[in-house]
N, C-alpha and C. Protein backbone atom coordinates (compact mmCIF):
# COMPACT_ATOMS: atom_id res chain seq x y z
N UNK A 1 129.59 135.85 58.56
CA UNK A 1 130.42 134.66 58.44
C UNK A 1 131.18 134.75 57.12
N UNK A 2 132.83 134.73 57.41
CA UNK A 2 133.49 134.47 56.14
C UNK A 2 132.86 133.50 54.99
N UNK A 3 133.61 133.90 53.43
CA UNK A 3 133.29 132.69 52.35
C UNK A 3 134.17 131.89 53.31
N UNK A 4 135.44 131.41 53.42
CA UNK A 4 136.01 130.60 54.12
C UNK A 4 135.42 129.73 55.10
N UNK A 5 135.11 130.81 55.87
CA UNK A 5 134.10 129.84 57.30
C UNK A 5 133.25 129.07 56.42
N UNK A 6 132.59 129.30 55.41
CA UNK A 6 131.25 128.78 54.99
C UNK A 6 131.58 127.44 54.43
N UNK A 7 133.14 127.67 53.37
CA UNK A 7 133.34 126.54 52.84
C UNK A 7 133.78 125.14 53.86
N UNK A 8 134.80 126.02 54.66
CA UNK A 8 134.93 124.86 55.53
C UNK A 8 133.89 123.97 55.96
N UNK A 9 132.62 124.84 56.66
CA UNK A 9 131.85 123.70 57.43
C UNK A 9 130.69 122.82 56.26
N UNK A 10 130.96 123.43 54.84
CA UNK A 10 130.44 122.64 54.08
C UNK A 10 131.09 121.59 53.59
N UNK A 11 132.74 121.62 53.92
CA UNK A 11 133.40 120.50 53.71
C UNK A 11 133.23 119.35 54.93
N UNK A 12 133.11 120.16 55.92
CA UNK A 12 132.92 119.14 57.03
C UNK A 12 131.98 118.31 57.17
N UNK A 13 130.36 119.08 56.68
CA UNK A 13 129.85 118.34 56.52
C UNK A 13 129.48 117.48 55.80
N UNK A 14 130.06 117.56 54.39
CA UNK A 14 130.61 116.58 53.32
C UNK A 14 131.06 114.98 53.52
N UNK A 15 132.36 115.66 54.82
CA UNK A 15 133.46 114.58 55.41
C UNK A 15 132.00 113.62 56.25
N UNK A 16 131.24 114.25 56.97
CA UNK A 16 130.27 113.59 57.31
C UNK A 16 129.20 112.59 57.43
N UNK A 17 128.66 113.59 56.15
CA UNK A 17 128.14 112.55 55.24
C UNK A 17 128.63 111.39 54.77
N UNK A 18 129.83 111.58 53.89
CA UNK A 18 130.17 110.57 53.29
C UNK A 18 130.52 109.63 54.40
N UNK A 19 131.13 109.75 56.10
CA UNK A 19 131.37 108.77 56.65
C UNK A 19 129.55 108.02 56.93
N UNK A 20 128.71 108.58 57.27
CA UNK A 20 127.23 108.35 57.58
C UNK A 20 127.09 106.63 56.33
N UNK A 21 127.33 107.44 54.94
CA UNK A 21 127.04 106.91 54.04
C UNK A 21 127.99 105.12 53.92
N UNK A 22 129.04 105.88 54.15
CA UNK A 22 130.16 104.25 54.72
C UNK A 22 129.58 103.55 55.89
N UNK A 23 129.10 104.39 56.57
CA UNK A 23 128.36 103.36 57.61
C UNK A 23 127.53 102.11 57.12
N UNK A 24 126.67 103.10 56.29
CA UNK A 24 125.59 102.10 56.20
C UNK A 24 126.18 101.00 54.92
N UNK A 25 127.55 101.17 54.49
CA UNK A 25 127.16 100.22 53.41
C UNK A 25 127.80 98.90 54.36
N UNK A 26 126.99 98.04 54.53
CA UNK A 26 127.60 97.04 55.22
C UNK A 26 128.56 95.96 54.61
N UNK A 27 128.31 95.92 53.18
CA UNK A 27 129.38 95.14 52.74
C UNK A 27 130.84 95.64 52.94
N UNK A 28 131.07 96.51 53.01
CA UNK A 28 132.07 97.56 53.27
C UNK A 28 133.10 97.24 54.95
N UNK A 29 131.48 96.99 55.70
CA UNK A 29 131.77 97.48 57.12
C UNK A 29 131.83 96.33 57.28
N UNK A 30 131.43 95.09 57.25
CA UNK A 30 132.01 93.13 57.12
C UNK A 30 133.22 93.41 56.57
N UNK A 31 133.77 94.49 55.14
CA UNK A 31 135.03 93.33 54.86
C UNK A 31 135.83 94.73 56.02
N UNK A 32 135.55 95.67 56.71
CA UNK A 32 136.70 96.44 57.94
C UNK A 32 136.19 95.43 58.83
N UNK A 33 135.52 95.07 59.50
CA UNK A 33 135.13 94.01 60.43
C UNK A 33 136.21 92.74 60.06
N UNK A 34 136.39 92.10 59.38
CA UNK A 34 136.90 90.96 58.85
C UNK A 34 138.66 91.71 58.89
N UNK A 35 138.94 92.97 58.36
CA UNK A 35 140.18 93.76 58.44
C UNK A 35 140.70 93.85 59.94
N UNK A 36 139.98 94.33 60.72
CA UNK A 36 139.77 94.48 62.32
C UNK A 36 140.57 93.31 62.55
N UNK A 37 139.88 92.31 62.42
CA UNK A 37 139.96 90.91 63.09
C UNK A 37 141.30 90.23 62.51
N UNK A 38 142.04 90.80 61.77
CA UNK A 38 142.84 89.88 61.06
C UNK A 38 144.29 90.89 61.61
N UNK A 39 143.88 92.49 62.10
CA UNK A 39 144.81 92.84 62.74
C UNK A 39 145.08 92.71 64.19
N UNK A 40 144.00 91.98 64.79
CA UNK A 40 143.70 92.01 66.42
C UNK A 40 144.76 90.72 65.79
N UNK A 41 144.87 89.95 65.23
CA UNK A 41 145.18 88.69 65.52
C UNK A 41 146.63 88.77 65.50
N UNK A 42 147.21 90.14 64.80
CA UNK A 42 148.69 90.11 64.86
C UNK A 42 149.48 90.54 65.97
N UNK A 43 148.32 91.13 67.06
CA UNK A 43 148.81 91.07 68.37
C UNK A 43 148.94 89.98 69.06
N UNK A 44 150.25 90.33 70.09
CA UNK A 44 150.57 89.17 70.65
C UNK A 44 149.53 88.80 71.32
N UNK A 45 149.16 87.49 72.44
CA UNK A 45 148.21 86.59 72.87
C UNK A 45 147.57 87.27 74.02
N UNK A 46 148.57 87.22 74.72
CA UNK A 46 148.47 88.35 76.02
C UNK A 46 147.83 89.46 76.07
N UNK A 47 148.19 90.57 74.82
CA UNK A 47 146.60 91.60 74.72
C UNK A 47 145.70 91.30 73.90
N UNK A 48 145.99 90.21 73.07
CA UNK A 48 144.99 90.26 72.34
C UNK A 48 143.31 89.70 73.48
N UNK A 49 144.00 88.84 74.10
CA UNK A 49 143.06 88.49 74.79
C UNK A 49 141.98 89.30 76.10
N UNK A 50 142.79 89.98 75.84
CA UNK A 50 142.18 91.89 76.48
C UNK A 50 140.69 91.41 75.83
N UNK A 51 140.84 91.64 74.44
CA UNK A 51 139.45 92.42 73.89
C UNK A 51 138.58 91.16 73.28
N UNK A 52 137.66 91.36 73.17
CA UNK A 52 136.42 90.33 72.55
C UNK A 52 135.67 90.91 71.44
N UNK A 53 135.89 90.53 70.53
CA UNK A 53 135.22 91.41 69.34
C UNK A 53 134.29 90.75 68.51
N UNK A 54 133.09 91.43 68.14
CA UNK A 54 132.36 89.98 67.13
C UNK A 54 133.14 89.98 66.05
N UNK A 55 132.43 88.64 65.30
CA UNK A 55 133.08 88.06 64.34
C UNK A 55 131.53 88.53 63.14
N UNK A 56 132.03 89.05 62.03
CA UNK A 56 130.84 89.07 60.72
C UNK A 56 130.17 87.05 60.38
N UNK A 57 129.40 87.22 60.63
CA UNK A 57 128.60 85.64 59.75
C UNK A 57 128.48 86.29 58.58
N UNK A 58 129.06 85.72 57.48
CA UNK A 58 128.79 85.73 55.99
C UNK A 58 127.60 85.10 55.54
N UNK A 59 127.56 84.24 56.19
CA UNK A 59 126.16 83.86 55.30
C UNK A 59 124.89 84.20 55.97
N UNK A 60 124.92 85.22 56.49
CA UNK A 60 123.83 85.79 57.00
C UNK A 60 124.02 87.27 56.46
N UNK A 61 124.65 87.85 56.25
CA UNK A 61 124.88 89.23 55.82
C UNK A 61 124.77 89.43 54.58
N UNK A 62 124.32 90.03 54.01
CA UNK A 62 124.25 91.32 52.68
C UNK A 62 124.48 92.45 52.10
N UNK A 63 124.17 92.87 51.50
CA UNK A 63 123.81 94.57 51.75
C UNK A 63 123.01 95.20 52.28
N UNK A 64 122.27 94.48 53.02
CA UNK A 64 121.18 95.25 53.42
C UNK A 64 121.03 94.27 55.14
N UNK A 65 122.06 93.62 55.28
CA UNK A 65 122.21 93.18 56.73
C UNK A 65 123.63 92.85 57.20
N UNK A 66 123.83 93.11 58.34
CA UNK A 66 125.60 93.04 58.39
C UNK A 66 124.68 92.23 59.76
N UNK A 67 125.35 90.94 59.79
CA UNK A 67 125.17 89.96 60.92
C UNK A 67 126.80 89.57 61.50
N UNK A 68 126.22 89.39 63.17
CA UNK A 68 127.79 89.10 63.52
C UNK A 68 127.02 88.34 64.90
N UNK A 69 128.53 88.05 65.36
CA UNK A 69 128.26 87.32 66.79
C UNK A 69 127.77 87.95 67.89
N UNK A 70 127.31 87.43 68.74
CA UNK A 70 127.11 88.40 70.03
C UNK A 70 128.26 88.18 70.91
N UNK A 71 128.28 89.22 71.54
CA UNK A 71 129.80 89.27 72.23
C UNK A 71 129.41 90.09 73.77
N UNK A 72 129.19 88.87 74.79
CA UNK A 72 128.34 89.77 75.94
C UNK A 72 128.95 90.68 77.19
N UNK A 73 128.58 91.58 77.34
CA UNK A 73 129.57 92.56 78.33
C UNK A 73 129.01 93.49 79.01
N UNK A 74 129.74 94.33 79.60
CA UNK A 74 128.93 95.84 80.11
C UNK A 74 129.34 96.60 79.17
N UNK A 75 128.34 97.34 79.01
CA UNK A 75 128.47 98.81 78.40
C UNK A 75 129.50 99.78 78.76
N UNK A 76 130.35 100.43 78.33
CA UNK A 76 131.16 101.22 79.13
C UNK A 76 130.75 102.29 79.75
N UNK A 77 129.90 102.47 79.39
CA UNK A 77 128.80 103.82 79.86
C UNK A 77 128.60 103.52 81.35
N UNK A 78 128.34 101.98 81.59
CA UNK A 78 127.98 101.57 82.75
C UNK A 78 129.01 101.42 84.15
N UNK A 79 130.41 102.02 83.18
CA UNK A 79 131.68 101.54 84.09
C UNK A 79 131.93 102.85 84.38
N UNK A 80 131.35 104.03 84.19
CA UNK A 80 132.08 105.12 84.62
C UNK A 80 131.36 105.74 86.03
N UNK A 81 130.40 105.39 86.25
CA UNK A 81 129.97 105.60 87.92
C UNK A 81 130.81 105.46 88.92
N UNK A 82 130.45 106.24 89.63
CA UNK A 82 131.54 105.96 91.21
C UNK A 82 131.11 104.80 92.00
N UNK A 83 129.96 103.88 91.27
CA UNK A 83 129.97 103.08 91.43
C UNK A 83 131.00 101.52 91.45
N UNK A 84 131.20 101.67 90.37
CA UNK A 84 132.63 101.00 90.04
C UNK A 84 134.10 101.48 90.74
N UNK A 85 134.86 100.78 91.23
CA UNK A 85 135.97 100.84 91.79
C UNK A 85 136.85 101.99 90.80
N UNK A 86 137.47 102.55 90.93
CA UNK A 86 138.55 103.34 90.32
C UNK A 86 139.80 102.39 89.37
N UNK A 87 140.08 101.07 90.30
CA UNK A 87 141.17 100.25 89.92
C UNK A 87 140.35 99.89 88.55
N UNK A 88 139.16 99.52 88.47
CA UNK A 88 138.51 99.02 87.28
C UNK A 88 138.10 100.14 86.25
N UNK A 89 137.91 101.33 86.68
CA UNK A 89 137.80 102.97 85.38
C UNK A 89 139.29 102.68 84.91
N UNK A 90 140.47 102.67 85.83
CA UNK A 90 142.00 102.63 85.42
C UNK A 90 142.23 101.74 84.40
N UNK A 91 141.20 100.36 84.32
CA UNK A 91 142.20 99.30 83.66
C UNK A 91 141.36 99.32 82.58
N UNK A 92 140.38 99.75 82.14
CA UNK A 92 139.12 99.89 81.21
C UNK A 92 139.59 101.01 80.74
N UNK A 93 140.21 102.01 81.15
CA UNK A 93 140.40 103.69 80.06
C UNK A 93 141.84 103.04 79.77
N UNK A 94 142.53 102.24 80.28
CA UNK A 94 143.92 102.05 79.39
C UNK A 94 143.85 101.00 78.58
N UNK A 95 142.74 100.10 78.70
CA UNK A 95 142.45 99.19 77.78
C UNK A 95 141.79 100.08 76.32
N UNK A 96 141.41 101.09 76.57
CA UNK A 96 140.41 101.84 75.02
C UNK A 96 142.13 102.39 74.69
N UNK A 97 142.47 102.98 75.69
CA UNK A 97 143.51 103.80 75.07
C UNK A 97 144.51 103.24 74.25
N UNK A 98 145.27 101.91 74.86
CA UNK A 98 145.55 101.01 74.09
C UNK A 98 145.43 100.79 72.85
N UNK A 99 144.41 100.28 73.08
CA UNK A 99 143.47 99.64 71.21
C UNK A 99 143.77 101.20 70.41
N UNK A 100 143.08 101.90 70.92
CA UNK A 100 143.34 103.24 70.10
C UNK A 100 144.27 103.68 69.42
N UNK A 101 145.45 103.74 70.61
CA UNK A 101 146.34 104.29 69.86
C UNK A 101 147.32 103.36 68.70
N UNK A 102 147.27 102.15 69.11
CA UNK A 102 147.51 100.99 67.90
C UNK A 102 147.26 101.28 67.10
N UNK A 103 145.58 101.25 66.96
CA UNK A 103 144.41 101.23 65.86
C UNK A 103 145.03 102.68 65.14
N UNK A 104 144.94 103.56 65.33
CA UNK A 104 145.86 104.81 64.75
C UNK A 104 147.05 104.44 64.37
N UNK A 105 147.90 104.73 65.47
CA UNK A 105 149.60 104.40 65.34
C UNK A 105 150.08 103.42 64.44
N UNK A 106 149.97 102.38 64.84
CA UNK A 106 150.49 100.92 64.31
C UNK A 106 149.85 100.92 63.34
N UNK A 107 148.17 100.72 63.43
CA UNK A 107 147.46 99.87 61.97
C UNK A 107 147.46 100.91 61.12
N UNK A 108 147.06 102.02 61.51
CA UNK A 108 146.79 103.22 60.58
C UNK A 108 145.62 103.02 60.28
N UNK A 109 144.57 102.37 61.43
CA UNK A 109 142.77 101.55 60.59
C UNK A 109 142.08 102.11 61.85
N UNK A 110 141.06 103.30 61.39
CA UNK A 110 140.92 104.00 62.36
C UNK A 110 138.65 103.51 61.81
């Protein structure tokens, strides 16, 4: 294995880590949660109302607890069976794709 190869995947796993480490800081992940929510809202009504997202409770959260609403649904995991109609995989993969490519494109808040 190249020095190159080596450095790379030690950078990668760097990039890794440090996202692991942003995970857990929840004060962090309340005020992108609270960021989230303040860009869903600059969509118009019509998609915004697509999506359901929790909301952070502040006065329940810390550093050492990120509390939010419950927000009840199916799993998407649960929508990809051939169980489910096709018309409903169609309107559920263009609904992620959607948000996505906003969330990239537009917000630049990935």
């Amino acid at each position: 294995v190249s020095q190159k190869a080596m450095e790379n995947a030690k950078d990668l796993l760097q990039d890794q880590t440090d996202g692991w480490l942003l995970e857990c800081d929840y004060v962090n992940e309340a005020r992108n949660m609270q960021r989230y929510a303040d860009l869903m809202r600059s969509m118009p009504a019509e998609e915004r109302a697509l999506y359901d997202i929790p909301a952070v409770v502040p006065t329940l959260s810390s550093d050492k607890v990120l509390a939010m609403t419950f927000v009840s649904g199916t799993p998407v995991s649960q929508l990809c069976g051939s169980h489910i109609s096709q018309a409903i995989r169609n309107k559920v993969a263009m609904r992620i794709a959607i948000i996505k490519i906003t969330e990239l494109f537009k917000w630049h808040f990935v």
